[in-house]
Protein backbone atom coordinates (compact mmCIF):
# COMPACT_ATOMS: atom_id res chain seq x y z
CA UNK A 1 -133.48 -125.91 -64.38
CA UNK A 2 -134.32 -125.00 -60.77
CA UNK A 3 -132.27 -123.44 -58.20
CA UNK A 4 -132.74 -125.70 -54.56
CA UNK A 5 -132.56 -123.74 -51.25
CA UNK A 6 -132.33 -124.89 -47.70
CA UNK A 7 -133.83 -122.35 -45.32
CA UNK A 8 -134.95 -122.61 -41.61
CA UNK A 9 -134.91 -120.71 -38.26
CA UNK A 10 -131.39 -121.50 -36.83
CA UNK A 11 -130.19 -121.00 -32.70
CA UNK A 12 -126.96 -118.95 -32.73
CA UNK A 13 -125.00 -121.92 -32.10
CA UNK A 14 -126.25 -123.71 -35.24
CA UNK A 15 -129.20 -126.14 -34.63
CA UNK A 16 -132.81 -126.29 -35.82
CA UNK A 17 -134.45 -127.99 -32.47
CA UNK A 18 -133.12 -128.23 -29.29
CA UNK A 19 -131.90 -131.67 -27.80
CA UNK A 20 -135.73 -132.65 -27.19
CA UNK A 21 -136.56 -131.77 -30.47
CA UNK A 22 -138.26 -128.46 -29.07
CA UNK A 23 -137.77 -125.46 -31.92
CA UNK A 24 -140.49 -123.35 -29.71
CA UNK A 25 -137.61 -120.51 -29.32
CA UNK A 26 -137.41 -120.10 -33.05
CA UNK A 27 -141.35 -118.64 -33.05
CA UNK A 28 -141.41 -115.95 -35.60
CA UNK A 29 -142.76 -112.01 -34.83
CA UNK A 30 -145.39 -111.19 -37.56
CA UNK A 31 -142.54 -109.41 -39.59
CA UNK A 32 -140.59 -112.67 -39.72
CA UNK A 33 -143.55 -114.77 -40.23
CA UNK A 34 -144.14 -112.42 -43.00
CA UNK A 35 -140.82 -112.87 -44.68
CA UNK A 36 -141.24 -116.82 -44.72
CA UNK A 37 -144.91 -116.16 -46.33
CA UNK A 38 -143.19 -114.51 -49.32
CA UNK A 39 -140.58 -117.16 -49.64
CA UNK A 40 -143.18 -119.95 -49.65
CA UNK A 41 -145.37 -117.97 -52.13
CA UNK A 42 -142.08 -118.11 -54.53
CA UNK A 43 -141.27 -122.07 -54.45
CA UNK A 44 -142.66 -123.72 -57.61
CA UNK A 45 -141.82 -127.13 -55.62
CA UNK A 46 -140.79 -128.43 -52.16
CA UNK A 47 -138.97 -131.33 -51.39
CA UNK A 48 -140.20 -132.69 -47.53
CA UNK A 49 -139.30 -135.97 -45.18
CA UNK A 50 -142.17 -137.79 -43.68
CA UNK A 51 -141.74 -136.40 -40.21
CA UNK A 52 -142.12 -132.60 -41.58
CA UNK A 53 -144.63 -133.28 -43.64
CA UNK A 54 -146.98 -134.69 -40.58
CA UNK A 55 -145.85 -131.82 -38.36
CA UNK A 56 -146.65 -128.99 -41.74
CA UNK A 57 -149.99 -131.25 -42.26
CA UNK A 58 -151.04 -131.39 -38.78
CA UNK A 59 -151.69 -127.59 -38.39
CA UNK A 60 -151.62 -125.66 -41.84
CA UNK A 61 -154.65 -127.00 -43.33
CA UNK A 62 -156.99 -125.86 -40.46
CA UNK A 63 -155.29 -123.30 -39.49
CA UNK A 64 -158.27 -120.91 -40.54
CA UNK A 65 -160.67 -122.62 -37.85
CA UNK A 66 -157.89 -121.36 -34.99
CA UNK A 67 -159.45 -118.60 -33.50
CA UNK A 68 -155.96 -117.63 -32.19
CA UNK A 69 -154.84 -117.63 -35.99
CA UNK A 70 -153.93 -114.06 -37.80
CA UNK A 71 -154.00 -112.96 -40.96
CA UNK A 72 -149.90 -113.58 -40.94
CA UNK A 73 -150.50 -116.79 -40.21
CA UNK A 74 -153.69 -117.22 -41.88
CA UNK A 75 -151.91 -115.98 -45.41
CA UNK A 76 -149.17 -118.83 -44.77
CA UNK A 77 -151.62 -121.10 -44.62
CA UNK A 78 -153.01 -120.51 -48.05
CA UNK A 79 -149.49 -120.12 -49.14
CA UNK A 80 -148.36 -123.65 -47.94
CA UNK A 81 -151.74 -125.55 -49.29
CA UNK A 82 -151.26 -123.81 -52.60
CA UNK A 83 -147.59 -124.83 -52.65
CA UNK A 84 -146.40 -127.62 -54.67
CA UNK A 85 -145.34 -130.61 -52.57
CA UNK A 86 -142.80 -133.78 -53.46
CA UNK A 87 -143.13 -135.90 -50.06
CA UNK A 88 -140.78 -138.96 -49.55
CA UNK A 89 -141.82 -141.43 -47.27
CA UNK A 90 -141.72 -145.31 -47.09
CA UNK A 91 -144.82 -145.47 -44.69
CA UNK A 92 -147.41 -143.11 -45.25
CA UNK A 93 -150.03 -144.43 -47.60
CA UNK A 94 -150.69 -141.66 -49.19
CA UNK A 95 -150.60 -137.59 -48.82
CA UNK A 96 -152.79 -134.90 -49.78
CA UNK A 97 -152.63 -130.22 -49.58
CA UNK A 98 -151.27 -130.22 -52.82
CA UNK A 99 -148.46 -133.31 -52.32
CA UNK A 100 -147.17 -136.37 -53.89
CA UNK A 101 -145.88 -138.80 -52.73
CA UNK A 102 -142.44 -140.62 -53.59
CA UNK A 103 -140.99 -143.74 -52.34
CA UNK A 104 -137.82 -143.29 -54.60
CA UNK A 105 -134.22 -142.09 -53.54
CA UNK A 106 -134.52 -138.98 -52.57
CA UNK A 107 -131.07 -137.96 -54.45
CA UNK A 108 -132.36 -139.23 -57.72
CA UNK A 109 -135.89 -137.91 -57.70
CA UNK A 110 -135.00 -134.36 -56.34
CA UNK A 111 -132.04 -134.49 -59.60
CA UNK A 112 -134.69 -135.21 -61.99
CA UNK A 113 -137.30 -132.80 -60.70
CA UNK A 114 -134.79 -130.02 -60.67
CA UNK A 115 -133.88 -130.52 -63.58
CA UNK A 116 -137.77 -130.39 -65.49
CA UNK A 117 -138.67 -127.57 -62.98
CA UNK A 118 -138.37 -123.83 -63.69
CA UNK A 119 -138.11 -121.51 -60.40
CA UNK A 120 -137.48 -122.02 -57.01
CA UNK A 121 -137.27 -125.19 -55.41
CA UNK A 122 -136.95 -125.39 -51.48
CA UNK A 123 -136.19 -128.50 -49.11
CA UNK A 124 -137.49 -128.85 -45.70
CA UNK A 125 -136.52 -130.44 -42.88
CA UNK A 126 -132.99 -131.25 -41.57
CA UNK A 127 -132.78 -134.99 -42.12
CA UNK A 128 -133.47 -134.78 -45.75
CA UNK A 129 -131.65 -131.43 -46.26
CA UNK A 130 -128.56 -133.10 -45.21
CA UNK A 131 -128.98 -135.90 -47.48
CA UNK A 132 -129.27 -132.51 -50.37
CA UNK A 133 -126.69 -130.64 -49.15
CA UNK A 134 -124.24 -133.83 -49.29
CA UNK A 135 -125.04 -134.66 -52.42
CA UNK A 136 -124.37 -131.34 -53.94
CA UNK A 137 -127.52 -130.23 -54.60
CA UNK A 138 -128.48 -127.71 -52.85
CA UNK A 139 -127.54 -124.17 -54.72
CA UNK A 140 -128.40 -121.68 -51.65
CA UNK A 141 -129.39 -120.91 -48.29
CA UNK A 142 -131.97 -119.10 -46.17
CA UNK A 143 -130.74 -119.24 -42.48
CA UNK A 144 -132.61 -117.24 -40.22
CA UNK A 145 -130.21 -116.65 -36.71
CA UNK A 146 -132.51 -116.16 -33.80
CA UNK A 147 -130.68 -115.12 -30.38
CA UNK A 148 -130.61 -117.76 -28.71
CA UNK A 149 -128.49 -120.51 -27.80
CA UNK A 150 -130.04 -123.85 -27.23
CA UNK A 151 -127.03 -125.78 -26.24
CA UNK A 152 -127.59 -128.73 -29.14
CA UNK A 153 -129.86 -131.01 -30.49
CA UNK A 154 -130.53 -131.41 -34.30
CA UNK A 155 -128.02 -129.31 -36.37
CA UNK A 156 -128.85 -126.88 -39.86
CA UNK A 157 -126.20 -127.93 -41.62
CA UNK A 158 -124.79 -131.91 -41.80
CA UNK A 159 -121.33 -133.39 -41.31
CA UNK A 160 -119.18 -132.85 -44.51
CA UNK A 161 -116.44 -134.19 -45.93
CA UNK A 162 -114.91 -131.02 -47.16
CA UNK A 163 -115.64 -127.43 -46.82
CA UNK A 164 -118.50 -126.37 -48.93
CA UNK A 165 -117.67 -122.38 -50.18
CA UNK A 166 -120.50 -120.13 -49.76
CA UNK A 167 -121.25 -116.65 -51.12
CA UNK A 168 -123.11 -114.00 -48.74
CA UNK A 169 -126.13 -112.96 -51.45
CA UNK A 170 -128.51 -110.68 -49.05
CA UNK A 171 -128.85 -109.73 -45.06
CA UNK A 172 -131.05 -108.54 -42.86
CA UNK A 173 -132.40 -107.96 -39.08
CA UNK A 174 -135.89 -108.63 -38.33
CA UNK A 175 -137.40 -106.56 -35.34
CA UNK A 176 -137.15 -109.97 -33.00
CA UNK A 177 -133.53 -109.50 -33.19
CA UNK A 178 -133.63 -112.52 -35.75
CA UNK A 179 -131.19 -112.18 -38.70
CA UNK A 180 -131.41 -113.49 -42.07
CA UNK A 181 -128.21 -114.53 -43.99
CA UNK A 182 -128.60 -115.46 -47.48
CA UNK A 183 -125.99 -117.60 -49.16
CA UNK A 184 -125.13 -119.08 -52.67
CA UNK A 185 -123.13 -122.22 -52.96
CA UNK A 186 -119.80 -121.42 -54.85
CA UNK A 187 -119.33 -123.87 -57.55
């Protein structure tokens, strides 16, 4: 069985875009870049929402023909086409970089996939993360505090009926000021 994580680049007040959707503050120093490059190279499967995946699909597959791009970015490229990819969506026709695609309930599907897959498994995206996180599946987080405050917009973690307990796993301060906190759901 598979262990699920939620992980993103978070404002100090809590949200994952700005109020135009704008997550241009969260930009990551090589270092940090770096650190989400490992990550990615771990997942054995990631769960993403339509929207994400066209934003991911839009860039990371060419990334190698920008002549801005370096080897950081460049190595998550390779890392990203090479991961694993569930992608639910009720309009696109069809997905490629190493995706499927799923037109099932989320909740179910992710269950069922978690439980066949060894490793780690990784959501993306707010909109379906909260649908995870409600559901109780979701066994740990990544979330990466830049400084700054944006003020609102799209939040990291959902509305909740109760208090979900975490456990602090791992921390750390990336040169950008950025730092990571690294929790475990307690069940």
């Amino acid at each position: 069985m598979g262990t699920l994580i939620y992980g993103m680049n978070v404002s100090a007040d809590g949200y994952v875009a700005d109020a135009k959707g704008d997550f241009d503050w969260s930009e990551p120093n090589e270092e940090l870049h770096q650190y989400w490059n490992d990550v990615t190279r771990e997942v054995a499967l990631s769960f993403y929402g339509r929207r994400l995946y066209d934003l991911m699909s839009a860039y990371w597959p060419t990334a190698d023909q920008d002549p801005e791009a370096n080897p950081v970015t460049l190595d998550y490229a390779r890392a990203w086409l090479g991961m694993p990819k569930v992608v639910f969506s009720q309009t696109l026709e069809s997905v490629d970089w190493n995706s499927r695609l799923e037109r099932g309930d989320p909740v179910e599907v992710a269950t069922r996939l978690k439980a066949e897959t060894d490793g780690l498994l990784e959501v993306g995206g707010a909109t379906l993360a909260s649908t995870f996180v409600r559901a109780g599946l979701v066994d740990g987080f990544r979330i990466v505090v830049h400084p700054v405050v944006v003020g609102g917009g799209t939040p990291f973690f959902p509305s909740l009926p109760s208090w979900l307990s975490l456990r602090l796993v791992d921390s750390r301060t990336f040169s950008c000021g950025a730092v990571l906190l690294r929790y475990e759901v307690k069940r």
